[in-house]
C-alpha atoms as a PDB file:
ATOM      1  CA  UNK A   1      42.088  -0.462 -11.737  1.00  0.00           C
ATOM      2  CA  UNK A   2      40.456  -3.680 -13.953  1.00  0.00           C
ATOM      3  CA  UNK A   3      38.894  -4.428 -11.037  1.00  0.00           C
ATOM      4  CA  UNK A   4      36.596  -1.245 -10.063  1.00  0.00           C
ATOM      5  CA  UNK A   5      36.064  -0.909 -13.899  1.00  0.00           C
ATOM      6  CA  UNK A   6      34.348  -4.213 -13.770  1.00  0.00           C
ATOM      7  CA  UNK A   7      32.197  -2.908 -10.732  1.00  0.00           C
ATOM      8  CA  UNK A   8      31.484   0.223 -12.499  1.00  0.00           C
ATOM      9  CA  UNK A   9      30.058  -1.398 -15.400  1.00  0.00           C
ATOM     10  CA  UNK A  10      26.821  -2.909 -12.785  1.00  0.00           C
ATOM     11  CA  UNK A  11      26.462  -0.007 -10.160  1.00  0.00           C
ATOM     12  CA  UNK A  12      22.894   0.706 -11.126  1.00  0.00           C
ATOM     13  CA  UNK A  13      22.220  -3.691 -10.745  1.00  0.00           C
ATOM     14  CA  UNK A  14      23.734  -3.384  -7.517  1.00  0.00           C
ATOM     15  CA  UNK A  15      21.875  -0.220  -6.233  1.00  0.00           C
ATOM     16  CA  UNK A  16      19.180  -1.714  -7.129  1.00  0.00           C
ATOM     17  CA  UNK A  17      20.036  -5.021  -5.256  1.00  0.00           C
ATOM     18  CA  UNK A  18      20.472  -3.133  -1.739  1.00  0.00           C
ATOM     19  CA  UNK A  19      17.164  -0.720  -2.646  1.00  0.00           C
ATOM     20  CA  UNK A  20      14.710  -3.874  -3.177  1.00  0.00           C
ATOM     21  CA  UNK A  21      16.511  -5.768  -0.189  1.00  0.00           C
ATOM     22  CA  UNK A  22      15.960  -2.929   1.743  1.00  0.00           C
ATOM     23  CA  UNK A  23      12.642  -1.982   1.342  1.00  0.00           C
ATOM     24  CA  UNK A  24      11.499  -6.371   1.903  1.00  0.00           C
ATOM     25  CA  UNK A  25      12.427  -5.182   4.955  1.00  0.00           C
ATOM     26  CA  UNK A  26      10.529  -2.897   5.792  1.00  0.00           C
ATOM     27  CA  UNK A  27       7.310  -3.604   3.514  1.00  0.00           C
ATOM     28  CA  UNK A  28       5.688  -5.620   6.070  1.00  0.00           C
ATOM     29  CA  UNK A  29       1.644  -5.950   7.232  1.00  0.00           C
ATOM     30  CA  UNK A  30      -0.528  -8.659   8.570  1.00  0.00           C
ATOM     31  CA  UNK A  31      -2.547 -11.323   6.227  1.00  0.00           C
ATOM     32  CA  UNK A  32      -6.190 -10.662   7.093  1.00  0.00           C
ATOM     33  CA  UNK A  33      -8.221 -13.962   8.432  1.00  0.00           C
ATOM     34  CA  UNK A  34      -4.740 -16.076   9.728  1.00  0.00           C
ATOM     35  CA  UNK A  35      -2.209 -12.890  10.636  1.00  0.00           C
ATOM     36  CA  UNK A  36       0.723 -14.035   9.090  1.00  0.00           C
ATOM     37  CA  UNK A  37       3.405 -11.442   8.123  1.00  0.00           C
ATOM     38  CA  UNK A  38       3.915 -10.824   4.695  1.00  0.00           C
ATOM     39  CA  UNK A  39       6.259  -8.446   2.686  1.00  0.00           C
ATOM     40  CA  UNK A  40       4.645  -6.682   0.271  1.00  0.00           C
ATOM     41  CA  UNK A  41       6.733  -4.062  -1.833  1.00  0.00           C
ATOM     42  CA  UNK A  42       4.293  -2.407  -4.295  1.00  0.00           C
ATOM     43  CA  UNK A  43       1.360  -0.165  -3.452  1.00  0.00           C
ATOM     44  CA  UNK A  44      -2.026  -2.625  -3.844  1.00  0.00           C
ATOM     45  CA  UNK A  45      -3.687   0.374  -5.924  1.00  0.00           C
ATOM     46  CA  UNK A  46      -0.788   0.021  -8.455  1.00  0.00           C
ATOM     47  CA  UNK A  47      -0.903  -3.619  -8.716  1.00  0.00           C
ATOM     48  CA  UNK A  48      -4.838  -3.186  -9.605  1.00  0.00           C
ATOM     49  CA  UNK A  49      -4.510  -1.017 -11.801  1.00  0.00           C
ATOM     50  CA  UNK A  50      -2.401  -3.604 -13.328  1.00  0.00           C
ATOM     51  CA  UNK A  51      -4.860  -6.169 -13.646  1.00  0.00           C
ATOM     52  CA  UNK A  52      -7.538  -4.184 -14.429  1.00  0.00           C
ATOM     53  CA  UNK A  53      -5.844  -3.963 -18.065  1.00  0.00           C
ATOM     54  CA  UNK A  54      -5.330  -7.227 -17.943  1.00  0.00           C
ATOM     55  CA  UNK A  55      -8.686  -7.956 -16.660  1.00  0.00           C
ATOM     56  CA  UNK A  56     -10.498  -5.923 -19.492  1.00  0.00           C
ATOM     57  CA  UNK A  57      -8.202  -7.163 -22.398  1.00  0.00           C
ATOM     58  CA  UNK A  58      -9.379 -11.160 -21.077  1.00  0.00           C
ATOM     59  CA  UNK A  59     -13.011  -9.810 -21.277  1.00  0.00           C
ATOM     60  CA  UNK A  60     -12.783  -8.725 -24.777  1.00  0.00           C
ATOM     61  CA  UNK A  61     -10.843 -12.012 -26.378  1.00  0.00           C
ATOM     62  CA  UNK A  62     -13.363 -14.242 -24.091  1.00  0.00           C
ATOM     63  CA  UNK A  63     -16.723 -12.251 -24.170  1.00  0.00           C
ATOM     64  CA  UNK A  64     -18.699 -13.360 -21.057  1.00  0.00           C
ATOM     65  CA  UNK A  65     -21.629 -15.313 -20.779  1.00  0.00           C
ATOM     66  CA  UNK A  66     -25.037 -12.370 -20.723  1.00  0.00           C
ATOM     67  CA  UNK A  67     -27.330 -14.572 -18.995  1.00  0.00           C
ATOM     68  CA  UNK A  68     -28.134 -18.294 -17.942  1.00  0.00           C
ATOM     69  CA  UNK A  69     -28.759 -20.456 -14.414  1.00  0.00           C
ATOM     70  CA  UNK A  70     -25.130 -20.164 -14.364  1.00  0.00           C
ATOM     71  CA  UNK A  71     -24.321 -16.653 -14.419  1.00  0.00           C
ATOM     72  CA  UNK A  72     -27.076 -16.100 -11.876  1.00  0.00           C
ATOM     73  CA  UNK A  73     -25.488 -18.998  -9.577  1.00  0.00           C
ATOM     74  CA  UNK A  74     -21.729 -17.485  -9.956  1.00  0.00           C
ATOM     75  CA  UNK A  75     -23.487 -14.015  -8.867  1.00  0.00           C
ATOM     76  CA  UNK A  76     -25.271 -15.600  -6.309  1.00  0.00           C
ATOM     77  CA  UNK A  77     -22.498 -16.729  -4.581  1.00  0.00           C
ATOM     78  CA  UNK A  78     -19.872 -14.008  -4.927  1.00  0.00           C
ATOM     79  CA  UNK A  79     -22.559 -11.276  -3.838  1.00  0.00           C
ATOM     80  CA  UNK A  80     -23.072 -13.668  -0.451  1.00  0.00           C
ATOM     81  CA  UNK A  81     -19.376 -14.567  -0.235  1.00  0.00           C
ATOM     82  CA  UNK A  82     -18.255 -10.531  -0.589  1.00  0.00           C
ATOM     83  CA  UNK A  83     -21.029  -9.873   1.964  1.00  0.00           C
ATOM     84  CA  UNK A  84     -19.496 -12.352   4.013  1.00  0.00           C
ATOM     85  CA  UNK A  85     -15.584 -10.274   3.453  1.00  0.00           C
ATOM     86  CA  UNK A  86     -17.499  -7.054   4.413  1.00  0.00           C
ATOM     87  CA  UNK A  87     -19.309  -8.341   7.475  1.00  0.00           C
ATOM     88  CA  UNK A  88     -15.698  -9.607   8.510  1.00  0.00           C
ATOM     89  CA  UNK A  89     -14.148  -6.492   7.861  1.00  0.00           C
ATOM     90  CA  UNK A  90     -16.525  -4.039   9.305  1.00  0.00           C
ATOM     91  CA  UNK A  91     -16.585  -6.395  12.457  1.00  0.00           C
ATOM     92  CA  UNK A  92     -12.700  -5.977  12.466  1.00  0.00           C
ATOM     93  CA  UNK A  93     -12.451  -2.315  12.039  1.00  0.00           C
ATOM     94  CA  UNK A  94     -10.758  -2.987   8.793  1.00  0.00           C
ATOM     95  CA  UNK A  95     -13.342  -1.389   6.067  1.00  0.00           C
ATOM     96  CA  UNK A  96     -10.773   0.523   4.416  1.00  0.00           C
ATOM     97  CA  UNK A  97      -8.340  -2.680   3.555  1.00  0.00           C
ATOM     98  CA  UNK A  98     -11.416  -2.528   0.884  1.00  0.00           C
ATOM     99  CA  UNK A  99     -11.331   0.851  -0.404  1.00  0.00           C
ATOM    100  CA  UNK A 100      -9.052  -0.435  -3.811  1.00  0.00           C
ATOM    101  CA  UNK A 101     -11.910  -3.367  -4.078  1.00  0.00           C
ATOM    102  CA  UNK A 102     -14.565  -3.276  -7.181  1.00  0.00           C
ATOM    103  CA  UNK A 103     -16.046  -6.686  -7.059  1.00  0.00           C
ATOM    104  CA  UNK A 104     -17.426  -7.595 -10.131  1.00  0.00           C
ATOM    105  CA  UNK A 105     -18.497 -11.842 -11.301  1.00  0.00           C
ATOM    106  CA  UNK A 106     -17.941 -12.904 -14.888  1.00  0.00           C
ATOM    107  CA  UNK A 107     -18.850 -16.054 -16.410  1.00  0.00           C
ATOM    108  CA  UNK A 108     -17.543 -17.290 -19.530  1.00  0.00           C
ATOM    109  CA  UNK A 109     -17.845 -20.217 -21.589  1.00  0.00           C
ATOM    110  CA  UNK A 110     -14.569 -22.368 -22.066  1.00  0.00           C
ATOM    111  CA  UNK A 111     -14.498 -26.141 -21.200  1.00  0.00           C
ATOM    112  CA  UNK A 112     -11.212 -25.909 -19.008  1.00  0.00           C
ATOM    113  CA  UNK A 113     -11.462 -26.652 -15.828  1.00  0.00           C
ATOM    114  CA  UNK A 114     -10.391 -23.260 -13.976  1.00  0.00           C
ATOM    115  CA  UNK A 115     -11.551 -20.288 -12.106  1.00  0.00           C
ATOM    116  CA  UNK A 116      -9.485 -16.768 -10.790  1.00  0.00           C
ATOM    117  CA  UNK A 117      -9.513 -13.459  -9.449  1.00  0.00           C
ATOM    118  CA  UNK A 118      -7.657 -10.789  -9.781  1.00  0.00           C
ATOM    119  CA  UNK A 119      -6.321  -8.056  -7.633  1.00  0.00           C
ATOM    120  CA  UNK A 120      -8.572  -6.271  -6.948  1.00  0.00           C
ATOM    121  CA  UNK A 121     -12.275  -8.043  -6.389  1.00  0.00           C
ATOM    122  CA  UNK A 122     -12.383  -9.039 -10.916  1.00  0.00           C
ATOM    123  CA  UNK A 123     -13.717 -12.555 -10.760  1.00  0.00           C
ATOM    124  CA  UNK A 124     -14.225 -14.814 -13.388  1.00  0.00           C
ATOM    125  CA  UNK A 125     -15.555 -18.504 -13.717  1.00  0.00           C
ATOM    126  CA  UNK A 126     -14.963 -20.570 -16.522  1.00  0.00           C
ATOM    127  CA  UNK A 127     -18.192 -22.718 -17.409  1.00  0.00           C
ATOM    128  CA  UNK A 128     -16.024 -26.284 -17.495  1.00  0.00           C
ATOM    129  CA  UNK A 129     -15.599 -26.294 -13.933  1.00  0.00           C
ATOM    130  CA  UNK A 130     -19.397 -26.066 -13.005  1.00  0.00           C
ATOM    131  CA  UNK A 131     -19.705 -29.547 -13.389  1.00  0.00           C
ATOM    132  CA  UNK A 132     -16.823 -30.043 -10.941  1.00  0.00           C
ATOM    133  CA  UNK A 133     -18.602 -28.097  -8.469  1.00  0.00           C
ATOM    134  CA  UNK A 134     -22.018 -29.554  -8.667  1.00  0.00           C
ATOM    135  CA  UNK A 135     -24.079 -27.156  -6.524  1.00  0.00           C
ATOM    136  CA  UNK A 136     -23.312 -24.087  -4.985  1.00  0.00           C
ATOM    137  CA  UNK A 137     -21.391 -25.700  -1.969  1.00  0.00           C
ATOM    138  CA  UNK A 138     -19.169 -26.923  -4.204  1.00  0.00           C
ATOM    139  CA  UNK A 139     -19.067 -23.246  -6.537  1.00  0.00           C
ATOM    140  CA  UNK A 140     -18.309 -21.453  -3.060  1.00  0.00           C
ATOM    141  CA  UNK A 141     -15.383 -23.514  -2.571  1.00  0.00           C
ATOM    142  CA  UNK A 142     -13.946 -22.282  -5.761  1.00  0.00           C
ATOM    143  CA  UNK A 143     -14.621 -19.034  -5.095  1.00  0.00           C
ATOM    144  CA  UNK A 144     -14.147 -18.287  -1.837  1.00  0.00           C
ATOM    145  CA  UNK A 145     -10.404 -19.717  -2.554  1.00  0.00           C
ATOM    146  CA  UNK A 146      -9.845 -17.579  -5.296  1.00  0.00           C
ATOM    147  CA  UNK A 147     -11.625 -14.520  -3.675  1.00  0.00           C
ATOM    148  CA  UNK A 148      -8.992 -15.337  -0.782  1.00  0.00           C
ATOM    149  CA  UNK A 149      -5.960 -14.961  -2.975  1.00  0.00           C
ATOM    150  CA  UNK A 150      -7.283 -11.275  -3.646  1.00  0.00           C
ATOM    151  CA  UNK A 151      -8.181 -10.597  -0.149  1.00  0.00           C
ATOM    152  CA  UNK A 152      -4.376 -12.250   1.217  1.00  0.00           C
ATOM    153  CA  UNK A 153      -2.340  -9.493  -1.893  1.00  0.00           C
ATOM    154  CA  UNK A 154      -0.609 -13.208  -2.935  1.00  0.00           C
ATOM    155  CA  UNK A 155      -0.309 -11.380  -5.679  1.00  0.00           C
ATOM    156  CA  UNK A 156       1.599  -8.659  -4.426  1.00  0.00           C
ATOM    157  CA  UNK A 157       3.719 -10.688  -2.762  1.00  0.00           C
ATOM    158  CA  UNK A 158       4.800 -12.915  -5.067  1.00  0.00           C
ATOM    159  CA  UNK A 159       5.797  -9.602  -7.652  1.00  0.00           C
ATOM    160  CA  UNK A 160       7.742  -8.614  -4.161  1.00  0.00           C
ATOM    161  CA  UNK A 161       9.635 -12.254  -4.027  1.00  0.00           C
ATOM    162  CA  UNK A 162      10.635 -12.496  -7.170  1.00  0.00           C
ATOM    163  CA  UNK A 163      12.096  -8.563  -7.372  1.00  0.00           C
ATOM    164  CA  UNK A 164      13.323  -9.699  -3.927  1.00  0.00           C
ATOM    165  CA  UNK A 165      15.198 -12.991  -5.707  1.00  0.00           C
ATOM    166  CA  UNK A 166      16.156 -11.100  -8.811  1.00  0.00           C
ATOM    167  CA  UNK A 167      17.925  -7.915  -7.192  1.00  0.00           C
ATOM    168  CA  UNK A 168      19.696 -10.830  -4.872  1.00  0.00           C
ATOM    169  CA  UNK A 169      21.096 -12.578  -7.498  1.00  0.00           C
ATOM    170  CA  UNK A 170      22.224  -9.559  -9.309  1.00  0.00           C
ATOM    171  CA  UNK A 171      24.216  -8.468  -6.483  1.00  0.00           C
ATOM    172  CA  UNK A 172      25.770 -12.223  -6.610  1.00  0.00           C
ATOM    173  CA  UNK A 173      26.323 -11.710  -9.973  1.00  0.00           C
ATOM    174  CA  UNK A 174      27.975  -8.162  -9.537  1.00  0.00           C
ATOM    175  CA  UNK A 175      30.360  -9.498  -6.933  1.00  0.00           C
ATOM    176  CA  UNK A 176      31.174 -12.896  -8.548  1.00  0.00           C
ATOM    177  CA  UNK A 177      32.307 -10.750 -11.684  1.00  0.00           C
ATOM    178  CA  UNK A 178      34.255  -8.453  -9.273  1.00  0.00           C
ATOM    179  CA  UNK A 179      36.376 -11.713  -8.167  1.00  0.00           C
ATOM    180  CA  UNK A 180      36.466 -12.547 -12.472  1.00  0.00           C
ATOM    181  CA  UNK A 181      37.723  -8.979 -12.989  1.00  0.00           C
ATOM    182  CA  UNK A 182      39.929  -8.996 -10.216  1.00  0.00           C
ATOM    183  CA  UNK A 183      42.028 -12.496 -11.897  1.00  0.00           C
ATOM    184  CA  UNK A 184      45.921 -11.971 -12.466  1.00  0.00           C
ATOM    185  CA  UNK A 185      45.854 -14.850 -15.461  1.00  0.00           C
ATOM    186  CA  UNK A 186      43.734 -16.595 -18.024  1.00  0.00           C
ATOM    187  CA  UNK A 187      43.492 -19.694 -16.276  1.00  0.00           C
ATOM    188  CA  UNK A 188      42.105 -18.052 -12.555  1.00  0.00           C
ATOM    189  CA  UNK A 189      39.752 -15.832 -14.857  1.00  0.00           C
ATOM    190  CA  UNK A 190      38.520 -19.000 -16.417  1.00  0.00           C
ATOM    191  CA  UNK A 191      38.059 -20.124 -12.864  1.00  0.00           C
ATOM    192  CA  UNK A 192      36.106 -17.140 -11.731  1.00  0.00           C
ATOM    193  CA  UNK A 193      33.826 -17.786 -14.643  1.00  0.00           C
ATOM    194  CA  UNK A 194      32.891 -21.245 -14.022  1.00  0.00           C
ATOM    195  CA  UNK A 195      32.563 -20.364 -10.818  1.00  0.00           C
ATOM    196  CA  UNK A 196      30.161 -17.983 -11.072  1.00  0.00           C
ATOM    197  CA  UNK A 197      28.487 -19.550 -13.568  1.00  0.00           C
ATOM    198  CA  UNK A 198      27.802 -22.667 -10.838  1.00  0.00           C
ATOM    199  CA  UNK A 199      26.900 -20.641  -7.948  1.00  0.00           C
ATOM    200  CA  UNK A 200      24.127 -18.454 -10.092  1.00  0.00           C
ATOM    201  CA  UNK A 201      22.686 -21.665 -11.074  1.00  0.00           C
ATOM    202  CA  UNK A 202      22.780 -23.079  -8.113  1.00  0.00           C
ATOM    203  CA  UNK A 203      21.138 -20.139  -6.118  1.00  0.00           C
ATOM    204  CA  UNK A 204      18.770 -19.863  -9.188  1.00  0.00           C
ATOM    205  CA  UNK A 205      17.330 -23.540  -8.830  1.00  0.00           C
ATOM    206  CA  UNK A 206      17.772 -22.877  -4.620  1.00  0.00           C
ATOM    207  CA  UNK A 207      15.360 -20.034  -5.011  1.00  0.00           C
ATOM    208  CA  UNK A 208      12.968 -21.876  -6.668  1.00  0.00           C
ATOM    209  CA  UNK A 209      12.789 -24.809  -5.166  1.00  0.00           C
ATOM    210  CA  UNK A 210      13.631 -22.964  -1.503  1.00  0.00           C
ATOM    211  CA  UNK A 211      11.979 -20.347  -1.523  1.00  0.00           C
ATOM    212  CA  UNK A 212       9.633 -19.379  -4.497  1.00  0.00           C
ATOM    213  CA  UNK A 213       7.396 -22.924  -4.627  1.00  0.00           C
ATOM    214  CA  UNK A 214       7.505 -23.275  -0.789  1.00  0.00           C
ATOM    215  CA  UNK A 215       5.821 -19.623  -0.605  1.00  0.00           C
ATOM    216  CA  UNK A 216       2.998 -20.546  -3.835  1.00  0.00           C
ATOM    217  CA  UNK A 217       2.355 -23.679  -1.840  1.00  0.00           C
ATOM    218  CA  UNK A 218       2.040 -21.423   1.426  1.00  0.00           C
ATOM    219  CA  UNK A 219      -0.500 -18.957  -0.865  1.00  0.00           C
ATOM    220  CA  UNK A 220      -2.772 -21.751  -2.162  1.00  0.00           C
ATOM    221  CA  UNK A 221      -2.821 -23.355   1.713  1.00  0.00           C
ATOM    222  CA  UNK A 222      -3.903 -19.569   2.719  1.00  0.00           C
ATOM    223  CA  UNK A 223      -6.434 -19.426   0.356  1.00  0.00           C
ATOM    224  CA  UNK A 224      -7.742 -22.935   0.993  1.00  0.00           C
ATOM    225  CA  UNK A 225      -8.079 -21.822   4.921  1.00  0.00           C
ATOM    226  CA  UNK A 226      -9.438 -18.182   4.259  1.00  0.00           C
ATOM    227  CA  UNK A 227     -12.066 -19.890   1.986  1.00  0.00           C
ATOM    228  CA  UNK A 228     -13.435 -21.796   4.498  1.00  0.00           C
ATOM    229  CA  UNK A 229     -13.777 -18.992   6.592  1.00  0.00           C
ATOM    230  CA  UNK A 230     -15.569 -17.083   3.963  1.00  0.00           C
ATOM    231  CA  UNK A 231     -18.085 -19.670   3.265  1.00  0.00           C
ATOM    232  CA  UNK A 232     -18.686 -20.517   6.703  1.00  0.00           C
ATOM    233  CA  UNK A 233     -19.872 -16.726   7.641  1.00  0.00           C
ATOM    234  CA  UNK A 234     -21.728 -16.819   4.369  1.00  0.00           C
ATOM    235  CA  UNK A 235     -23.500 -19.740   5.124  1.00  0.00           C
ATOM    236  CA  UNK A 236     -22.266 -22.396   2.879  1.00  0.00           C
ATOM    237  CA  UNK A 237     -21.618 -26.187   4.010  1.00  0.00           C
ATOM    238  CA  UNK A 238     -18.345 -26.745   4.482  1.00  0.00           C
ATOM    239  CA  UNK A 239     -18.121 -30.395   4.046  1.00  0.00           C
ATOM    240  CA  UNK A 240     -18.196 -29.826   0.161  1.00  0.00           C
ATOM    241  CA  UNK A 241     -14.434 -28.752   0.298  1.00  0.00           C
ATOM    242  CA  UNK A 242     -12.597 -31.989   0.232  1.00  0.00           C
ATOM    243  CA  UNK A 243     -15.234 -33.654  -2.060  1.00  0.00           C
ATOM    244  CA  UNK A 244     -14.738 -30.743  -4.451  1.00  0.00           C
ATOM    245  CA  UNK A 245     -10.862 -31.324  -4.555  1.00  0.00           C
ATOM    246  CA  UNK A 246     -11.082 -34.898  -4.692  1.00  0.00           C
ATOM    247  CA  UNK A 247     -13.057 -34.320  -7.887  1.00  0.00           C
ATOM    248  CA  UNK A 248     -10.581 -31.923  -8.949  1.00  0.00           C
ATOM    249  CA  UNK A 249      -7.903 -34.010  -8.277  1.00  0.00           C
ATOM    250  CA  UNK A 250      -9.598 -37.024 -10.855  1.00  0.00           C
ATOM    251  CA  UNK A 251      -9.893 -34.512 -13.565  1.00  0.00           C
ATOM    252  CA  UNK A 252      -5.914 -33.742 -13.790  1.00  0.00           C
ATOM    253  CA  UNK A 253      -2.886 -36.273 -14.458  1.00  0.00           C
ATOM    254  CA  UNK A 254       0.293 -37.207 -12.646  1.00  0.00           C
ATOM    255  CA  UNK A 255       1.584 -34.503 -10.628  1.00  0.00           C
ATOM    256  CA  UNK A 256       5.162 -33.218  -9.415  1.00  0.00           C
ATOM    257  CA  UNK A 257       6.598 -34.574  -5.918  1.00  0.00           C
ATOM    258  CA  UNK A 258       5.232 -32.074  -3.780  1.00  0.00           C
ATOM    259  CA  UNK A 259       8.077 -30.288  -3.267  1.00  0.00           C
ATOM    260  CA  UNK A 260       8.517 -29.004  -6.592  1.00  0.00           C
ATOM    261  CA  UNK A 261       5.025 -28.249  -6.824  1.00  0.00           C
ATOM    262  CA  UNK A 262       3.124 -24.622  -7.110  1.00  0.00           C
ATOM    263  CA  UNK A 263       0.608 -26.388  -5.073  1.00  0.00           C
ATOM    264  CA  UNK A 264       0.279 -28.676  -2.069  1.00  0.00           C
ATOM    265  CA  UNK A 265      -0.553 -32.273  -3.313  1.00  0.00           C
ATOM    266  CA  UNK A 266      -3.903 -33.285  -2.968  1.00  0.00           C
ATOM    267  CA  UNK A 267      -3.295 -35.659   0.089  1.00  0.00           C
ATOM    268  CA  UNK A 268      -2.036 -32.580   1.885  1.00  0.00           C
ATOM    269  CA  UNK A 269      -4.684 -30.350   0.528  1.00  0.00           C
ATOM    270  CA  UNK A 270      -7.826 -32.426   1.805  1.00  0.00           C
ATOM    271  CA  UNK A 271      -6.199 -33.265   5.132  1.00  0.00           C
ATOM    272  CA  UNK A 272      -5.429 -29.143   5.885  1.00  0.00           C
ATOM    273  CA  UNK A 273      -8.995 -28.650   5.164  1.00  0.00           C
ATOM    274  CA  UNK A 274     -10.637 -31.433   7.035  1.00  0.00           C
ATOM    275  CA  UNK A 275      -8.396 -29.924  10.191  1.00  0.00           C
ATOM    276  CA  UNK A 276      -9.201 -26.436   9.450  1.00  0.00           C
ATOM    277  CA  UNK A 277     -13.257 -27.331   9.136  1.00  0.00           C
ATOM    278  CA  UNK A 278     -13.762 -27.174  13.160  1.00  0.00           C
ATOM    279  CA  UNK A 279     -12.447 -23.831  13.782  1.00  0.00           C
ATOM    280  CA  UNK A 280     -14.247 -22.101  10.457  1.00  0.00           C
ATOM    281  CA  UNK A 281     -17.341 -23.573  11.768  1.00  0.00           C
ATOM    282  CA  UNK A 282     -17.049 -21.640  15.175  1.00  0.00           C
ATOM    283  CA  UNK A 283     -16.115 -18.487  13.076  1.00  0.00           C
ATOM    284  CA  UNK A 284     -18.858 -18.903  10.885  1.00  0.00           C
ATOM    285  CA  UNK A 285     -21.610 -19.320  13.777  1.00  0.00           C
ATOM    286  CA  UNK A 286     -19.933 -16.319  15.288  1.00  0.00           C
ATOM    287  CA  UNK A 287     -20.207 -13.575  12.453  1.00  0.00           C
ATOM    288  CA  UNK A 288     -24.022 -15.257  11.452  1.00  0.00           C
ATOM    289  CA  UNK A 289     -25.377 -14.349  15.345  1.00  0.00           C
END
């Protein structure tokens, strides 16, 4: 009887354990560009809708920049790199993976060093990393990466890994206190706790290091690949890549062992895009005929 009251006080955490489990199963479609599977549990309209609040509410604390050489050079190349998605697209017989997009290029004027887009097609370019990108090689890099992470739902997927993580570990948690509740005496319910408490933590920090950074690491690789491919059907040069994250890489401070990174390190970084360079060059030359 103490027992299933203990597992009556978390049905709905369980439930909700098996539902989210369930459905990573079956949430499943294809990366566009490389193909890889990914699980993605929420609908993409719902997730932009999302960051359309978000993007808005950014807009009004950081009012963009109205007009300038810069503005006109971040329009300049996200107009020629979303010509670039459409031309793939259209080619592929995959127009409506667009239907949710709204592309739209913001500049605004903060010294740090950063760049993103949101779900979406909501870009924005922060004026301190124009310097870091020189020319517009160099801009498309930046772009085209973060235009990637849009195009690839990282977003998406990352909301679905984390529910994923979460609803496991709840259902850990739920059975772990099962085996507390079901303890004849003090001293094996003391047990059960520090047991629990170890093996939570332990598949908390396993999680993380397992499966949560491995995966952002996997995202930023993706984006670094599908940007190439974007700026090579767009037209850009594609030897700016590694120069631009070698300058990126002098502008920030020690860094993590890879491992525990959200990012590949920069050694791995520049090598994955010299190797991918070759074969975005023969998709480039064969979307431009």
């Amino acid at each position: 009887m103490k027992t299933f009251r203990v597992f009556v006080k978390r049905p709905l955490a369980v439930l909700s354990s098996m539902l989210v489990l369930s459905l990573v199963i079956v949430a499943c479609s294809r990366v566009p560009f490389t193909n890889r599977r990914q699980t993605k549990l929420l609908p993409n309209s719902q997730i932009n809708t999302l960051s359309i609040d978000q993007y808005k509410q950014f807009l009004s604390d950081n009012p963009p920049v109205r007009s300038g050489a810069q503005l006109d050079q971040v329009r300049r190349v996200g107009n020629k790199l979303v010509q670039a998605v459409q031309k793939y697209y259209s080619t592929n017989g995959m127009t409506d993976d667009l239907k949710d997009f709204e592309w739209e290029f913001n500049l605004v004027d903060d010294p740090n060093i950063n760049a993103f887009c949101m779900p979406g097609g909501k870009v924005v370019v922060y004026t301190g990393i124009m310097s870091v990108a020189q020319n517009e090689d160099g801009l498309a890099v930046v772009m085209g990466h973060e235009i990637a992470h849009a195009l690839a739902h990282h977003g998406n997927e990352r909301m679905t890994q984390q529910l994923g993580t979460q609803g496991a570990l709840m259902l850990g948690d739920a059975i772990l206190t099962m085996r507390q509740g079901a303890a004849t005496d003090e001293a094996s319910a003391a047990r059960a706790a520090r047991t629990k408490t170890v093996l939570l933590a332990a598949a908390g920090a396993g999680a993380q290091v397992g499966l949560l950074l491995p995966f952002s690491r996997k995202h930023e690789s993706e984006a670094d690949q599908i940007g190439l491919y974007l700026m090579a059907i767009a037209g850009y040069d594609l030897n700016a890549a590694v120069p631009f994250w070698k300058r990126m890489e002098a502008q920030g401070g020690a860094t993590p062992p890879e491992f525990m990174s959200t990012h590949p390190s920069p050694s791995t970084r520049q090598a994955n895009l010299q190797k991918w360079i070759p074969e975005a060059q023969a998709i480039g030359a064969q979307y431009r005929k």
